[in-house]
Protein backbone atom coordinates (compact mmCIF):
# COMPACT_ATOMS: atom_id res chain seq x y z
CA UNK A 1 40.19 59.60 297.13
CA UNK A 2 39.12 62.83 295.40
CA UNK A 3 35.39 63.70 294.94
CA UNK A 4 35.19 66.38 291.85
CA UNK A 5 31.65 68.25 291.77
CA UNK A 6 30.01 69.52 288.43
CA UNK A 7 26.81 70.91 287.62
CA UNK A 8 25.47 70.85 285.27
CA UNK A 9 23.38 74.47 284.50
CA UNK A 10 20.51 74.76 281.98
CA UNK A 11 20.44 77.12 278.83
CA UNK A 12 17.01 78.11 280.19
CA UNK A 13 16.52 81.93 279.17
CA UNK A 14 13.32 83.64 280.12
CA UNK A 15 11.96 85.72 277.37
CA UNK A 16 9.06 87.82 277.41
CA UNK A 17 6.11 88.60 274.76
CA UNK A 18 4.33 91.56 273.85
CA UNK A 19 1.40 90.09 272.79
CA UNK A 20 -1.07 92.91 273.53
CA UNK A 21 0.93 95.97 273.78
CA UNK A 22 1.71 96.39 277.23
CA UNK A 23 4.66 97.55 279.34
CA UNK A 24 6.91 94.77 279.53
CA UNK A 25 9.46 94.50 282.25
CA UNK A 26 13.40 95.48 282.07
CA UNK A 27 14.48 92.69 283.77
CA UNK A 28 18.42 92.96 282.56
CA UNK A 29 19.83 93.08 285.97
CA UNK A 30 18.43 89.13 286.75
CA UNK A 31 20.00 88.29 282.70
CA UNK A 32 23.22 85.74 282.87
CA UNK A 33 25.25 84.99 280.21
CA UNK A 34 24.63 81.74 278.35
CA UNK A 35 27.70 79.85 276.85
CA UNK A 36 27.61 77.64 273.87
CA UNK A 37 30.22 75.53 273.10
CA UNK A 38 32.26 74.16 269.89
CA UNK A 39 31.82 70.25 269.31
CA UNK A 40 28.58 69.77 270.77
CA UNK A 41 24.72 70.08 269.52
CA UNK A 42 23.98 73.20 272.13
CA UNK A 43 20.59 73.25 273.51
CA UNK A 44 19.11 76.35 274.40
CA UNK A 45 15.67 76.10 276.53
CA UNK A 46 13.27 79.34 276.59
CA UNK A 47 10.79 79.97 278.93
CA UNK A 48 8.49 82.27 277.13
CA UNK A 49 6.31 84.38 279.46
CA UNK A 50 3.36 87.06 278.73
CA UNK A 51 3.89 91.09 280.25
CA UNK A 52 1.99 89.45 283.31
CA UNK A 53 4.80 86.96 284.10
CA UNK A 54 2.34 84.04 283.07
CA UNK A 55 3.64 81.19 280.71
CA UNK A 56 2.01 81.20 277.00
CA UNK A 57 1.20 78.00 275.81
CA UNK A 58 2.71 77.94 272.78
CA UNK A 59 0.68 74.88 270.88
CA UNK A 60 -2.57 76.06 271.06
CA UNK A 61 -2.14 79.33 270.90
CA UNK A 62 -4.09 81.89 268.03
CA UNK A 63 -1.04 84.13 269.34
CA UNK A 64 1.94 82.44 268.61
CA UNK A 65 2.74 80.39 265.29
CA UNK A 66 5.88 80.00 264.87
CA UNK A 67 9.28 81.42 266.47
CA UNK A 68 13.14 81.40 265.34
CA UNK A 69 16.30 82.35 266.83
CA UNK A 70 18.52 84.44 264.74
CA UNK A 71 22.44 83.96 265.60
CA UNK A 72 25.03 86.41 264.38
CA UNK A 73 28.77 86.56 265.34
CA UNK A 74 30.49 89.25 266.22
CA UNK A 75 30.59 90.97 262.14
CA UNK A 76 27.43 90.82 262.22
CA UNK A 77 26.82 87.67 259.90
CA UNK A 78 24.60 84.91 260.81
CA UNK A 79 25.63 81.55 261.40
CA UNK A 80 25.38 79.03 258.42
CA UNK A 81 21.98 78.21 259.45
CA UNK A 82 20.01 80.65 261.31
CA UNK A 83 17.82 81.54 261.63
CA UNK A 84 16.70 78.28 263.33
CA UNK A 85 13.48 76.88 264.52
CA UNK A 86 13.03 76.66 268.26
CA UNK A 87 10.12 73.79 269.17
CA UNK A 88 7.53 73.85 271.97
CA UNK A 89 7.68 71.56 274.08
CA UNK A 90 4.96 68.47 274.10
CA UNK A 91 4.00 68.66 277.88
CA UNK A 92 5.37 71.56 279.11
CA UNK A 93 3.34 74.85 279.25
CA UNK A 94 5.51 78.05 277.63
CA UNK A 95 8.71 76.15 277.36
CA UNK A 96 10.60 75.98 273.82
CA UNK A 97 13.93 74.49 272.71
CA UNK A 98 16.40 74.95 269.78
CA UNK A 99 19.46 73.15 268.82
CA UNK A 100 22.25 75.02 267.40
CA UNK A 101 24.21 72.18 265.58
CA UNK A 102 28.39 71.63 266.08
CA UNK A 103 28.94 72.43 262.73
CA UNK A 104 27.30 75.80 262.98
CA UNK A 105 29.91 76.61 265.57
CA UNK A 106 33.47 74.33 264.02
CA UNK A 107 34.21 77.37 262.47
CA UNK A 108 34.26 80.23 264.56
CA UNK A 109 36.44 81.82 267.13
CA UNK A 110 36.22 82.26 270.82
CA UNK A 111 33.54 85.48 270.73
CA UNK A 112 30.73 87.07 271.75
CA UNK A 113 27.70 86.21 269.70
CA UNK A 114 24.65 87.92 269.37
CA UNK A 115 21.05 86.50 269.05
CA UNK A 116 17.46 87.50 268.33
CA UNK A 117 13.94 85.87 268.92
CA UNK A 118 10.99 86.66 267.21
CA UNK A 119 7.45 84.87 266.59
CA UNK A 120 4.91 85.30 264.06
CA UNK A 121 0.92 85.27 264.96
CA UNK A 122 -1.88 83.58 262.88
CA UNK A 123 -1.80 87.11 260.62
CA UNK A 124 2.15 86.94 259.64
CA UNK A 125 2.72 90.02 262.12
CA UNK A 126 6.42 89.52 263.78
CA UNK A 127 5.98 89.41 267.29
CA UNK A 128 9.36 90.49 268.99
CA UNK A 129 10.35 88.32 272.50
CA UNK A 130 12.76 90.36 274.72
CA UNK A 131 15.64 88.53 276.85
């Protein structure tokens, strides 16, 4: 008989906020490539952190309001519905999921896409969140 082994990785990227204007850390070398795949809802998990490595919580928070995920292929134009929403999670402290639908994805080729993160405080100011 022949045992097969899978595992099954998650879409968990670690993104950091400048929420107060400090030095955040390069942290491209530690980066890994996250795949997302054509007929299948792809789930993408963040784990949003502060410059001091410390999870945000994202529910309560005066900080943080809202956040999307912007998805562009590789022209440059953005999928049919980015930018989308990404949810905090209930229980969780700092961790945030989005669903990129299959139909989003039916249509394209086998590329490289490119995304972008950003929340918005109580005020409406865009808060960028770096991969």
């Amino acid at each position: 008989m022949r045992k097969i082994s899978s595992y099954l990785y998650p879409n968990r990227i670690e993104l950091l906020a400048d929420l107060a204007g400090f030095t955040t850390e390069y942290t491209n070398v530690y980066q890994r490539t996250v795949k997302i795949y054509q007929g299948v809802d792809n789930v993408l998990e963040f784990d949003i952190k502060n410059a001091d490595q410390k999870r945000i919580e994202l529910l309560t928070s005066p900080k943080v309001t809202g956040i999307e995920m912007n998805v562009m292929d590789a022209s440059g134009n953005a999928l049919p519905n980015s930018p989308y929403t990404v949810t905090p999670h209930a229980t969780l402290k700092g961790i945030a999921t989005v669903v990129i639908p299959d139909a989003d994805t039916a249509d394209l080729d086998e590329q490289f896409l490119r995304y972008s993160v950003t929340a918005t405080d109580a005020d409406g100011n865009t808060i960028p969140l770096y991969a």
